[in-house]
PDB file of N, CA and C in Angstrom:
ATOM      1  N   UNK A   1     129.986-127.384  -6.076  1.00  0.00           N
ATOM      2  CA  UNK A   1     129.212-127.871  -7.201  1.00  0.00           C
ATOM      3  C   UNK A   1     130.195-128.326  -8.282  1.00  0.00           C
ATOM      4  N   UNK A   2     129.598-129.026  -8.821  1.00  0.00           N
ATOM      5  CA  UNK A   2     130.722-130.096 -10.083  1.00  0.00           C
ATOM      6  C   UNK A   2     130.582-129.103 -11.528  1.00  0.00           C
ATOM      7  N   UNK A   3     131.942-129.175 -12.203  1.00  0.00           N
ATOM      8  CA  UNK A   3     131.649-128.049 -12.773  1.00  0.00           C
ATOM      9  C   UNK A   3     130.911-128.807 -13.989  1.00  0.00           C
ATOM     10  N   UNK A   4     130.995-129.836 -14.239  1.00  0.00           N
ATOM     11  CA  UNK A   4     129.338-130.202 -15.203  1.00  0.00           C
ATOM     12  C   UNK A   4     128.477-130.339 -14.689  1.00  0.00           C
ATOM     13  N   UNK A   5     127.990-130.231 -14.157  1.00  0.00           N
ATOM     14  CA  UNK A   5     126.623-129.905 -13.283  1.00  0.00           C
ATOM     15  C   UNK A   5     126.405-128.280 -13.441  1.00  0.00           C
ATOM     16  N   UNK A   6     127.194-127.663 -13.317  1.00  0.00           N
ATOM     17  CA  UNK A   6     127.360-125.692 -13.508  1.00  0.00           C
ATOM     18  C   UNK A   6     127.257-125.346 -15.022  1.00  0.00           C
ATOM     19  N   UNK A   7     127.756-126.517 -15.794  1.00  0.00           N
ATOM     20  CA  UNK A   7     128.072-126.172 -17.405  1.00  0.00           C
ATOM     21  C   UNK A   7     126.505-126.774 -17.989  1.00  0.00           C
ATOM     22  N   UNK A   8     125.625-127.825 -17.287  1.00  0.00           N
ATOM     23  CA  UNK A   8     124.569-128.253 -18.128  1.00  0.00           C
ATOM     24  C   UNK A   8     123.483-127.547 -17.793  1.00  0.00           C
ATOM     25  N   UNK A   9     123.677-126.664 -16.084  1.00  0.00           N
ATOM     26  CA  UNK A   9     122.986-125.804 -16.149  1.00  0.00           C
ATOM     27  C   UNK A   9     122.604-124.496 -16.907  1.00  0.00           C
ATOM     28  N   UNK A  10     124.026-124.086 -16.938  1.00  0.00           N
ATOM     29  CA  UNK A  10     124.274-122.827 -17.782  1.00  0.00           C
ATOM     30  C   UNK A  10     123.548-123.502 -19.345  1.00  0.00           C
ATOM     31  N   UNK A  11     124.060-124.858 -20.102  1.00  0.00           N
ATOM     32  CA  UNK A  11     123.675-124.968 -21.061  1.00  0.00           C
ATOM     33  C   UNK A  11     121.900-124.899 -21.038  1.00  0.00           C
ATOM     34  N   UNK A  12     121.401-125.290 -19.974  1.00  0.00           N
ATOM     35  CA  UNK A  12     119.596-125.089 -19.840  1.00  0.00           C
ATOM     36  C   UNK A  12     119.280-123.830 -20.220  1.00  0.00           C
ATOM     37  N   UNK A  13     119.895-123.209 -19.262  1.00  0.00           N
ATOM     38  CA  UNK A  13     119.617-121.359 -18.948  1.00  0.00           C
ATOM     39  C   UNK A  13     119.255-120.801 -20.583  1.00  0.00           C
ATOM     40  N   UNK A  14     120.523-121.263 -21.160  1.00  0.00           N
ATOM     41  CA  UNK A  14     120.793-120.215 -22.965  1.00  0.00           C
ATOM     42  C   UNK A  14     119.567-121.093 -23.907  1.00  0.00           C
ATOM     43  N   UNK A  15     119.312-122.477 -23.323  1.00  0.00           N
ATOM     44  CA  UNK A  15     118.389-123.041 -24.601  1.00  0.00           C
ATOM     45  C   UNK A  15     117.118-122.361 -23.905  1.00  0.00           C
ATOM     46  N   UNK A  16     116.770-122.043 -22.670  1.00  0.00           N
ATOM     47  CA  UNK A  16     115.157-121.541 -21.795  1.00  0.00           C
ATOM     48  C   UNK A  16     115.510-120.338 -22.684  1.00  0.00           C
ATOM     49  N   UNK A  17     116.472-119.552 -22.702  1.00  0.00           N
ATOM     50  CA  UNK A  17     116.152-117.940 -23.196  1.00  0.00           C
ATOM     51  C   UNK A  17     115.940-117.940 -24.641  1.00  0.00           C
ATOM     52  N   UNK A  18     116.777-119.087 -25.300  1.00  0.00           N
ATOM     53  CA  UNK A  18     116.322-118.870 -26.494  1.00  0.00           C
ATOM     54  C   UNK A  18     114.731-119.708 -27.094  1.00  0.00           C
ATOM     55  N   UNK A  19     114.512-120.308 -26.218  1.00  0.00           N
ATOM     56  CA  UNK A  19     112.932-120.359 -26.404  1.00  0.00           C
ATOM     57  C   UNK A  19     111.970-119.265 -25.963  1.00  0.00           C
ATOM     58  N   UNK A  20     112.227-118.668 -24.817  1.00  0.00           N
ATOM     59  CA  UNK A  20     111.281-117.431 -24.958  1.00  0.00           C
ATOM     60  C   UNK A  20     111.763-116.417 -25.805  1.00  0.00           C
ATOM     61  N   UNK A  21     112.754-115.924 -26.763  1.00  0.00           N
ATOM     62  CA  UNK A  21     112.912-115.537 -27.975  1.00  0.00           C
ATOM     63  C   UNK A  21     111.878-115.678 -28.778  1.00  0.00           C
ATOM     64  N   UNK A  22     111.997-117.666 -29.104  1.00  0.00           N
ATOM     65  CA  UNK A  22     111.373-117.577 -29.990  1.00  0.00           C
ATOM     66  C   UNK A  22     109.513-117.458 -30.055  1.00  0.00           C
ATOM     67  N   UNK A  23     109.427-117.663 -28.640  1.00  0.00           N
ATOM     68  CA  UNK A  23     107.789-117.570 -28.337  1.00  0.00           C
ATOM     69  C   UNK A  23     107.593-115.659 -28.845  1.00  0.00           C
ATOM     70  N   UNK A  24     108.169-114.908 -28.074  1.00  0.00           N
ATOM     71  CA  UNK A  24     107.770-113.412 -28.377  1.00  0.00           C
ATOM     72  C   UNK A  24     108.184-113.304 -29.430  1.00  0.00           C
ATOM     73  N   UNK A  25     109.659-113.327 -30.770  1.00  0.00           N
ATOM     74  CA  UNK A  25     109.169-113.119 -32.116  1.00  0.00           C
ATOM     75  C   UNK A  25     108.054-113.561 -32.764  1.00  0.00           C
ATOM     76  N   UNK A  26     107.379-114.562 -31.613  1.00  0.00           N
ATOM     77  CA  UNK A  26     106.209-114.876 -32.913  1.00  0.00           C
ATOM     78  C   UNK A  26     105.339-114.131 -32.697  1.00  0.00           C
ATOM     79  N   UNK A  27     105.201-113.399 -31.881  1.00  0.00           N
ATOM     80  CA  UNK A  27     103.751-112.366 -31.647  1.00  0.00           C
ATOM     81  C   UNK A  27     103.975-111.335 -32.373  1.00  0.00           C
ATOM     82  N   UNK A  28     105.493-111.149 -33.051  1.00  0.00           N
ATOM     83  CA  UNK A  28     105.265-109.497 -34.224  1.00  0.00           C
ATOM     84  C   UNK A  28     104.669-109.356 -35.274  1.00  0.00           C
ATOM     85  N   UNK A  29     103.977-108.623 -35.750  1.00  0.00           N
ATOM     86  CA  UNK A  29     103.022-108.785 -36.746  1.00  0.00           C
ATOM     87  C   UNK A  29     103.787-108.284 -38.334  1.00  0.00           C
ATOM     88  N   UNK A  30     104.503-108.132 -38.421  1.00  0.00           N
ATOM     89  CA  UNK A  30     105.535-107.448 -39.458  1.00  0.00           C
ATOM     90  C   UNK A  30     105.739-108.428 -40.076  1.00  0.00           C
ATOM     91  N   UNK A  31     105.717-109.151 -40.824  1.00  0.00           N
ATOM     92  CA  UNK A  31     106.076-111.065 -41.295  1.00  0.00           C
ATOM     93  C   UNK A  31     107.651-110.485 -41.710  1.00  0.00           C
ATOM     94  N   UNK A  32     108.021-109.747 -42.676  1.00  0.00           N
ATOM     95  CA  UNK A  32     109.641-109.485 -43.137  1.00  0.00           C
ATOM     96  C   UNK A  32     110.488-109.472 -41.496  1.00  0.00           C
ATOM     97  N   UNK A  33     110.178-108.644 -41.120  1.00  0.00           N
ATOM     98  CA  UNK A  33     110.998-108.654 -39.652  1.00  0.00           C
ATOM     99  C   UNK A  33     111.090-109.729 -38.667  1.00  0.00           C
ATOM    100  N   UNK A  34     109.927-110.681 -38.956  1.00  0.00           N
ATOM    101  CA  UNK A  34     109.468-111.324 -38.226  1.00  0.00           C
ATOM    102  C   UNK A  34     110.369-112.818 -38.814  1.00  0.00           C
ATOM    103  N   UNK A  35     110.555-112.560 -40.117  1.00  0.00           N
ATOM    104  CA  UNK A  35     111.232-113.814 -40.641  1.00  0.00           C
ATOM    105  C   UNK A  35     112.689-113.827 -40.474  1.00  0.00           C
ATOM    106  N   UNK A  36     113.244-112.531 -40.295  1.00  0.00           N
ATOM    107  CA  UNK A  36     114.223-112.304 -40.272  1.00  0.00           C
ATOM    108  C   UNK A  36     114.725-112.496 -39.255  1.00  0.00           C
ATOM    109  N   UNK A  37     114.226-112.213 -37.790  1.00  0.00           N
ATOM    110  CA  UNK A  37     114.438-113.007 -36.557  1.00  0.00           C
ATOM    111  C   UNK A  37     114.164-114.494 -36.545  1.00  0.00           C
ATOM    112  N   UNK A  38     113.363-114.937 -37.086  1.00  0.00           N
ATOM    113  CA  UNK A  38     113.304-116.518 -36.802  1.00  0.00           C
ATOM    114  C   UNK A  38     114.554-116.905 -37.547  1.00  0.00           C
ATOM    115  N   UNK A  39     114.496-116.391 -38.762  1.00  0.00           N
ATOM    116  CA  UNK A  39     116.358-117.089 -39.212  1.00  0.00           C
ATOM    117  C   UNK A  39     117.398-117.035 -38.677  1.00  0.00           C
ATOM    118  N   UNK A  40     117.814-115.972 -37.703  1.00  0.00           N
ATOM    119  CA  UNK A  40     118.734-115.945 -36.848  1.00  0.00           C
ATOM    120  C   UNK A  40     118.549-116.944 -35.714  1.00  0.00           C
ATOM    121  N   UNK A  41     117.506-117.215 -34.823  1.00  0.00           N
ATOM    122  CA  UNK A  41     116.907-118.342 -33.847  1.00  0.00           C
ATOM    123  C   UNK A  41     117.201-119.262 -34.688  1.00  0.00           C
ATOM    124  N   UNK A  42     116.794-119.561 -35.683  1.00  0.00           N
ATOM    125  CA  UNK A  42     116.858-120.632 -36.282  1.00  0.00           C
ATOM    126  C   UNK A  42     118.265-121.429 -36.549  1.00  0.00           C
ATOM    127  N   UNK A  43     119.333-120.181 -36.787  1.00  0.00           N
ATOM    128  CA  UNK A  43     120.963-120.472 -37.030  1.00  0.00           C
ATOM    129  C   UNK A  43     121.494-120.769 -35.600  1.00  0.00           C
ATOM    130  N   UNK A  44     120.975-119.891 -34.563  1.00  0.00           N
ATOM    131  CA  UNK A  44     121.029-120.373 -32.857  1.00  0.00           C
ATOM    132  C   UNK A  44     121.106-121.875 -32.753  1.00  0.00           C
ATOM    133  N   UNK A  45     119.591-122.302 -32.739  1.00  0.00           N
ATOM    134  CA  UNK A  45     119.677-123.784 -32.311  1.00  0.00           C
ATOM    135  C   UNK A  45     119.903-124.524 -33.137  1.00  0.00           C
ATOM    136  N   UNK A  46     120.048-124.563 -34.692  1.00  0.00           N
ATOM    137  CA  UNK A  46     121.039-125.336 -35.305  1.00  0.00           C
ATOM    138  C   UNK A  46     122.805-125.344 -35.069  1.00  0.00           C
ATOM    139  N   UNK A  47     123.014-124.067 -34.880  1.00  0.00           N
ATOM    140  CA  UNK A  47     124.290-124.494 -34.034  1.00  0.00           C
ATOM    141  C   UNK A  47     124.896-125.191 -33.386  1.00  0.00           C
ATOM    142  N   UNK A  48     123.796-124.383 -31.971  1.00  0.00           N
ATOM    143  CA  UNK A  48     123.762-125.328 -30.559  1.00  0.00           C
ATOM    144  C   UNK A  48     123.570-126.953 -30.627  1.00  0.00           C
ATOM    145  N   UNK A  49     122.559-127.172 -31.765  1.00  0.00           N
ATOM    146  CA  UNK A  49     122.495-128.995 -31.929  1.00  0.00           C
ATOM    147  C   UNK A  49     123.599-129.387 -32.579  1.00  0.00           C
ATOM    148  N   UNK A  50     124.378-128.885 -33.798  1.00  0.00           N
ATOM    149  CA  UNK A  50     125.421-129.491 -34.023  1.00  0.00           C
ATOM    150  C   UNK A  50     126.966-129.175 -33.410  1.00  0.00           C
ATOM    151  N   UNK A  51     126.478-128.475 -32.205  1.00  0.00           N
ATOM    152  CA  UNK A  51     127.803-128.460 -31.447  1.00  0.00           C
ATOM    153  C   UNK A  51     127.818-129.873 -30.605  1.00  0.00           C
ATOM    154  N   UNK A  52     126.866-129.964 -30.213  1.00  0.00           N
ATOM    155  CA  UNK A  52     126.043-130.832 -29.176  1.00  0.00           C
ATOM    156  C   UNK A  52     126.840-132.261 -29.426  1.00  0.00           C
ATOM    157  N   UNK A  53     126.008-132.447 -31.215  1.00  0.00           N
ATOM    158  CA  UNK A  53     126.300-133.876 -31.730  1.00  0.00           C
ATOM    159  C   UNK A  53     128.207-133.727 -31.820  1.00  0.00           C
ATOM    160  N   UNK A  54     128.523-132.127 -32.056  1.00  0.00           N
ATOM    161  CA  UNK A  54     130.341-132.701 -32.405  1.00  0.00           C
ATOM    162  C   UNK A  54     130.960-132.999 -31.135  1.00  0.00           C
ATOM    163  N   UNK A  55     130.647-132.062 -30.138  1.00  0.00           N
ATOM    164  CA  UNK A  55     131.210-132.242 -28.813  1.00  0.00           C
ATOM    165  C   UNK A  55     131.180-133.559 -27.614  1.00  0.00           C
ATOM    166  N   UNK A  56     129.638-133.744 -27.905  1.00  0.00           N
ATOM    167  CA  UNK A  56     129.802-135.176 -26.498  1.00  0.00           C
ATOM    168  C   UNK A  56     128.335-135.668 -27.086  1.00  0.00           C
ATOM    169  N   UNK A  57     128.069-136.956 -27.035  1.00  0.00           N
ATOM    170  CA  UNK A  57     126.725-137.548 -27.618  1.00  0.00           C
ATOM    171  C   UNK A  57     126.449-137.809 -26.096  1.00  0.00           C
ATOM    172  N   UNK A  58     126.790-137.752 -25.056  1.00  0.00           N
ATOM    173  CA  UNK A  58     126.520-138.059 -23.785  1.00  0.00           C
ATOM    174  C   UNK A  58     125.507-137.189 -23.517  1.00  0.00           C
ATOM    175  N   UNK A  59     124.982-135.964 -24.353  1.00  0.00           N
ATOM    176  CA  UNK A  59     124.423-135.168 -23.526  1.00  0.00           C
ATOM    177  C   UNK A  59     123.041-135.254 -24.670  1.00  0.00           C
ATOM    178  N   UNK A  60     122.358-136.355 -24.454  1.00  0.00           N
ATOM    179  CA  UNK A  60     121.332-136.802 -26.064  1.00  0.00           C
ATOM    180  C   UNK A  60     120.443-136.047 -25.109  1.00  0.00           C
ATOM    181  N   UNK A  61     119.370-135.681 -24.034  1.00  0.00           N
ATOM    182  CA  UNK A  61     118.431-135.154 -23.503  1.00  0.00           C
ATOM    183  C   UNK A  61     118.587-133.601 -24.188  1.00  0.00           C
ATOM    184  N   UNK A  62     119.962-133.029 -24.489  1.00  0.00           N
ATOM    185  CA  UNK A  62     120.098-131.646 -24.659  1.00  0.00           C
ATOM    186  C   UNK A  62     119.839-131.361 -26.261  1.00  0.00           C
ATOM    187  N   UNK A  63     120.869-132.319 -26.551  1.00  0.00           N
ATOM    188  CA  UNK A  63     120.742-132.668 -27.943  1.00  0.00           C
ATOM    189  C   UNK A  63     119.676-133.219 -28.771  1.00  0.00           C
ATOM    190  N   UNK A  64     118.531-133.681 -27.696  1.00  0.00           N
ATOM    191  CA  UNK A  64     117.199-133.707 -28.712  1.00  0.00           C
ATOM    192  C   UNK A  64     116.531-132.323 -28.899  1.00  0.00           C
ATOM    193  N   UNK A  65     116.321-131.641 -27.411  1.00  0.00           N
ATOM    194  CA  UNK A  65     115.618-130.989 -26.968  1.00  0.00           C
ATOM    195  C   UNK A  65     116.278-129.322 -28.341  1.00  0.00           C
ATOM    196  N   UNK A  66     117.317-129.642 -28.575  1.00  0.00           N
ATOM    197  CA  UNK A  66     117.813-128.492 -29.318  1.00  0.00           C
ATOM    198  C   UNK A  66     117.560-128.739 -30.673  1.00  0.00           C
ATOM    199  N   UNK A  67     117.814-129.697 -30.714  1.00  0.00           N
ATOM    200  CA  UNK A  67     117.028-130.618 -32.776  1.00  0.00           C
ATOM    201  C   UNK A  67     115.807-130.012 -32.806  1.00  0.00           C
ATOM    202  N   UNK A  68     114.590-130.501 -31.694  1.00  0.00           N
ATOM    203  CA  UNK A  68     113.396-130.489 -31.452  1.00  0.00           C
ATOM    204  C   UNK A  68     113.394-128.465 -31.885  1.00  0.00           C
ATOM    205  N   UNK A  69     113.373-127.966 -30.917  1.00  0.00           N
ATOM    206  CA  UNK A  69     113.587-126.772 -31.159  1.00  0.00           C
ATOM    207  C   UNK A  69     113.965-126.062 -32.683  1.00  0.00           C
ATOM    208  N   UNK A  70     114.883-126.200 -33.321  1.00  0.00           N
ATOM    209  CA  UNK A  70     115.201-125.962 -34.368  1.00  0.00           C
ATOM    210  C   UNK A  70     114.205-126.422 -35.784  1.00  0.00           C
ATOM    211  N   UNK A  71     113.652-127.501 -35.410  1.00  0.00           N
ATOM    212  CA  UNK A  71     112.540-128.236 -36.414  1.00  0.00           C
ATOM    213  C   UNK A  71     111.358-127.324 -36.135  1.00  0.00           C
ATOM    214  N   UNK A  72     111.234-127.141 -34.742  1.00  0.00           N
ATOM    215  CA  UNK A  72     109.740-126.275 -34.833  1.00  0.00           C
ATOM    216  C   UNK A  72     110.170-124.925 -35.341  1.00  0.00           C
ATOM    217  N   UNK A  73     111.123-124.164 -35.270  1.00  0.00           N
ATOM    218  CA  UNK A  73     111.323-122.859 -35.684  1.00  0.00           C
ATOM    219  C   UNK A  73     111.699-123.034 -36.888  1.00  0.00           C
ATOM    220  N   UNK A  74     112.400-123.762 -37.904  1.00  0.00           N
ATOM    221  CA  UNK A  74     112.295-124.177 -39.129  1.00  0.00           C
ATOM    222  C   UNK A  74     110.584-124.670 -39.988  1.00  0.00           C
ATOM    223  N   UNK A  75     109.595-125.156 -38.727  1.00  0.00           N
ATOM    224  CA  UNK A  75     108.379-125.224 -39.415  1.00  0.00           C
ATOM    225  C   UNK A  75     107.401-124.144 -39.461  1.00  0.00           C
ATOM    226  N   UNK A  76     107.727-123.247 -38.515  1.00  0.00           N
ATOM    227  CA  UNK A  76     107.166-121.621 -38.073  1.00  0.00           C
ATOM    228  C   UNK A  76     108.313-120.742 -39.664  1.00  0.00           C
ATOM    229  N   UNK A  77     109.183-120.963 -40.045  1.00  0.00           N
ATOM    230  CA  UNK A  77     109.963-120.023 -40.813  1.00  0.00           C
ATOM    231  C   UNK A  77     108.854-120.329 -42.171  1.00  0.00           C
ATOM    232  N   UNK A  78     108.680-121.826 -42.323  1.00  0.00           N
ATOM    233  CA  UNK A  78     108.220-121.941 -43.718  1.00  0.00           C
ATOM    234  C   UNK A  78     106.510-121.948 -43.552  1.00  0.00           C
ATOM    235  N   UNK A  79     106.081-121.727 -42.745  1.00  0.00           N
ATOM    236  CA  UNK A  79     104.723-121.312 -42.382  1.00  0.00           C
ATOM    237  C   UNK A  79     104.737-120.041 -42.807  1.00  0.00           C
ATOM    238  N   UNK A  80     105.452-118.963 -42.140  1.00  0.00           N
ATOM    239  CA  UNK A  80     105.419-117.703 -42.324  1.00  0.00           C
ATOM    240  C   UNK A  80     105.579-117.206 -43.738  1.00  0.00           C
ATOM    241  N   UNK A  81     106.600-117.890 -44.543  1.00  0.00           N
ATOM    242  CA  UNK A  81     106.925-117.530 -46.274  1.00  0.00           C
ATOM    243  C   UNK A  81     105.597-118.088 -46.373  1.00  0.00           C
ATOM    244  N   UNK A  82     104.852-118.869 -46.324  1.00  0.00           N
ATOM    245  CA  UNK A  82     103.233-119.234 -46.805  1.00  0.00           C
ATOM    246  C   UNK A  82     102.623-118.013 -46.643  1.00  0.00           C
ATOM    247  N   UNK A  83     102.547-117.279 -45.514  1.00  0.00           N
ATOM    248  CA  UNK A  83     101.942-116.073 -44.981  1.00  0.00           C
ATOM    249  C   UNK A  83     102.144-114.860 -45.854  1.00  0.00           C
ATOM    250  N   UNK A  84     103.401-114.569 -46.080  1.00  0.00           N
ATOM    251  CA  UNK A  84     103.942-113.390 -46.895  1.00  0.00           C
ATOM    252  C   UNK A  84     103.471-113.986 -48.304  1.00  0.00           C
ATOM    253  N   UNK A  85     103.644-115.045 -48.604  1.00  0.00           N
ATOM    254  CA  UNK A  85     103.159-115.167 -50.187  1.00  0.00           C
ATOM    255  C   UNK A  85     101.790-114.539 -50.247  1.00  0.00           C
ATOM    256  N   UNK A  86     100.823-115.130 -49.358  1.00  0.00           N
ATOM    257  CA  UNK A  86      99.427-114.936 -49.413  1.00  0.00           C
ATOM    258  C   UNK A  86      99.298-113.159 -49.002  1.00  0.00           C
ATOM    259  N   UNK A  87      99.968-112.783 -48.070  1.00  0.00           N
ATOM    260  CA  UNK A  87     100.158-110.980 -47.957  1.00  0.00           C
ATOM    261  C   UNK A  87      99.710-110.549 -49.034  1.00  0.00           C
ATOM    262  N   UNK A  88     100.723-110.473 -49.856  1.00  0.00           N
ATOM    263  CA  UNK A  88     101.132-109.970 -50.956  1.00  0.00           C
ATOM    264  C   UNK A  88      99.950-110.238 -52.371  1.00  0.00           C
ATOM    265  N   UNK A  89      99.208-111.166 -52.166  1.00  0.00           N
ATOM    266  CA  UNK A  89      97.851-111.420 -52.935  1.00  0.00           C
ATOM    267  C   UNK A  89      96.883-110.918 -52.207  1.00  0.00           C
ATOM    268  N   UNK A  90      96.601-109.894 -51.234  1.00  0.00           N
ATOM    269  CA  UNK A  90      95.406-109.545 -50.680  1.00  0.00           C
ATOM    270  C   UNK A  90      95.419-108.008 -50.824  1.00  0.00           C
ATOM    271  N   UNK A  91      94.364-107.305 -50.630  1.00  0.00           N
ATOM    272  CA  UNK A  91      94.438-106.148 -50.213  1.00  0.00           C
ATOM    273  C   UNK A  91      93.953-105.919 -49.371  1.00  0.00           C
ATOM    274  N   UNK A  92      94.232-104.873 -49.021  1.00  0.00           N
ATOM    275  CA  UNK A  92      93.760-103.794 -47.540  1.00  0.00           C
ATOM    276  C   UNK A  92      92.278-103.269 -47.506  1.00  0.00           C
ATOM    277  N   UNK A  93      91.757-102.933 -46.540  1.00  0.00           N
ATOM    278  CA  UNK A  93      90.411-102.328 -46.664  1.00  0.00           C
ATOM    279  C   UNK A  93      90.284-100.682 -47.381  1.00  0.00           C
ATOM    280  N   UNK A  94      91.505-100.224 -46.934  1.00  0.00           N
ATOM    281  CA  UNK A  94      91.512 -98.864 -47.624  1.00  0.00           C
ATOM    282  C   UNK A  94      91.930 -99.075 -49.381  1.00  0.00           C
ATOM    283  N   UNK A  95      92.845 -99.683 -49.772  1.00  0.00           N
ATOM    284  CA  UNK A  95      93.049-100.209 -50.918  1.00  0.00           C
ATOM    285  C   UNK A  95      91.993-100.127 -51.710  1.00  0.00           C
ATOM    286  N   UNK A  96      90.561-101.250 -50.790  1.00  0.00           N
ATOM    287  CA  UNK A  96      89.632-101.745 -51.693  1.00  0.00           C
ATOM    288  C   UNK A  96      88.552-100.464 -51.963  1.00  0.00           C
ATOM    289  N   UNK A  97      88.603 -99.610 -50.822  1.00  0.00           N
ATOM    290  CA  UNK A  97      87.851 -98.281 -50.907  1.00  0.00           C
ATOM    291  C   UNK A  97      88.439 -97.632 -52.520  1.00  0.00           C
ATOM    292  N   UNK A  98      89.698 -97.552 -51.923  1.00  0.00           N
ATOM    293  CA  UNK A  98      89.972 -96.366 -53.050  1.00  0.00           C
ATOM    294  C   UNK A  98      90.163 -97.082 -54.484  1.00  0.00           C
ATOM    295  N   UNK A  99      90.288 -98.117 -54.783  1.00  0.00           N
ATOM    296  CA  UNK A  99      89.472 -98.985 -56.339  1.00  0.00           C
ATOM    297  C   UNK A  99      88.094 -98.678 -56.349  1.00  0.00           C
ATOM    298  N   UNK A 100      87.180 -98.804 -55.289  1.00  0.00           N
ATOM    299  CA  UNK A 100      85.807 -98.663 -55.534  1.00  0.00           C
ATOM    300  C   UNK A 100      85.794 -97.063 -55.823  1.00  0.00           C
ATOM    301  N   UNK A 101      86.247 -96.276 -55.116  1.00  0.00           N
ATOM    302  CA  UNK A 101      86.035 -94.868 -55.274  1.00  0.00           C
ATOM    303  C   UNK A 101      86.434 -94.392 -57.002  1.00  0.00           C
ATOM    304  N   UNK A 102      87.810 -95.020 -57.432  1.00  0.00           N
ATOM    305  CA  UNK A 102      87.839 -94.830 -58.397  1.00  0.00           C
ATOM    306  C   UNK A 102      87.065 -95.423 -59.646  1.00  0.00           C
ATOM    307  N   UNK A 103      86.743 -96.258 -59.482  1.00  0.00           N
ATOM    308  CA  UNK A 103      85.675 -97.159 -60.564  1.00  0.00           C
ATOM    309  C   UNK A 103      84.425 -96.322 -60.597  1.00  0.00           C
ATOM    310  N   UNK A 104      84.386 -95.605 -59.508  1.00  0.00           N
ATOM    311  CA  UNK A 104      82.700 -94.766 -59.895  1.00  0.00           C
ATOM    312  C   UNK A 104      83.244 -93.295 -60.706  1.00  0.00           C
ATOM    313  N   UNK A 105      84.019 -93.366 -60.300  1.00  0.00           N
ATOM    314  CA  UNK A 105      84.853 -91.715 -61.086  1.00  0.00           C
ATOM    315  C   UNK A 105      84.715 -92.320 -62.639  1.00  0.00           C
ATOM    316  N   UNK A 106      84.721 -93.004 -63.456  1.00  0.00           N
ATOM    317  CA  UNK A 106      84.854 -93.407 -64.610  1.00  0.00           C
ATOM    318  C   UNK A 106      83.211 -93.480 -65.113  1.00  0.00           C
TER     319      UNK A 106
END
């Protein structure tokens, strides 16, 4: 086997794993933890794309596919700060109990 043919495989392999990364961080329900992994994914395939563009433009199929990647986990990061803003303006069901409980105490 040609060893670029072995090297664009291997390069498939690390961009497939780091997409199912980023599919299962998105199922954690924790948004802080949850943001905090997508920023690291996020520093991943921005890497990987600007290694891409410094190293060889020959390889543009890899080099979209890793841009591409990085834009959607950059649009999932600033989705999620939407999420935590709005968190943080809601309350809980027990919350709203124990305001009601206390408002009748008065």
């Amino acid at each position: 086997m040609d060893i670029l043919v072995s090297l664009r495989i291997a390069l498939a392999g690390i961009m497939a794993l780091l997409l199912m990364l980023l599919f299962q961080f998105l199922k954690i329900k924790d948004f802080k933890s949850q943001r905090t992994i997508l920023r690291g994914i996020f520093i991943s395939w921005s890497t990987l794309f600007v290694i891409f563009i410094v190293i060889d433009l020959e390889l543009i199929s890899f080099t979209i596919l890793s841009g591409f990647a990085a834009l959607i986990n950059l649009l999932s990061l600033f989705t999620l700060v939407d999420l935590i803003k709005e968190e943080r303006n809601t309350l809980t069901d027990k919350e709203i109990y124990l305001l009601q409980k206390l408002a009748k105490k008065k």
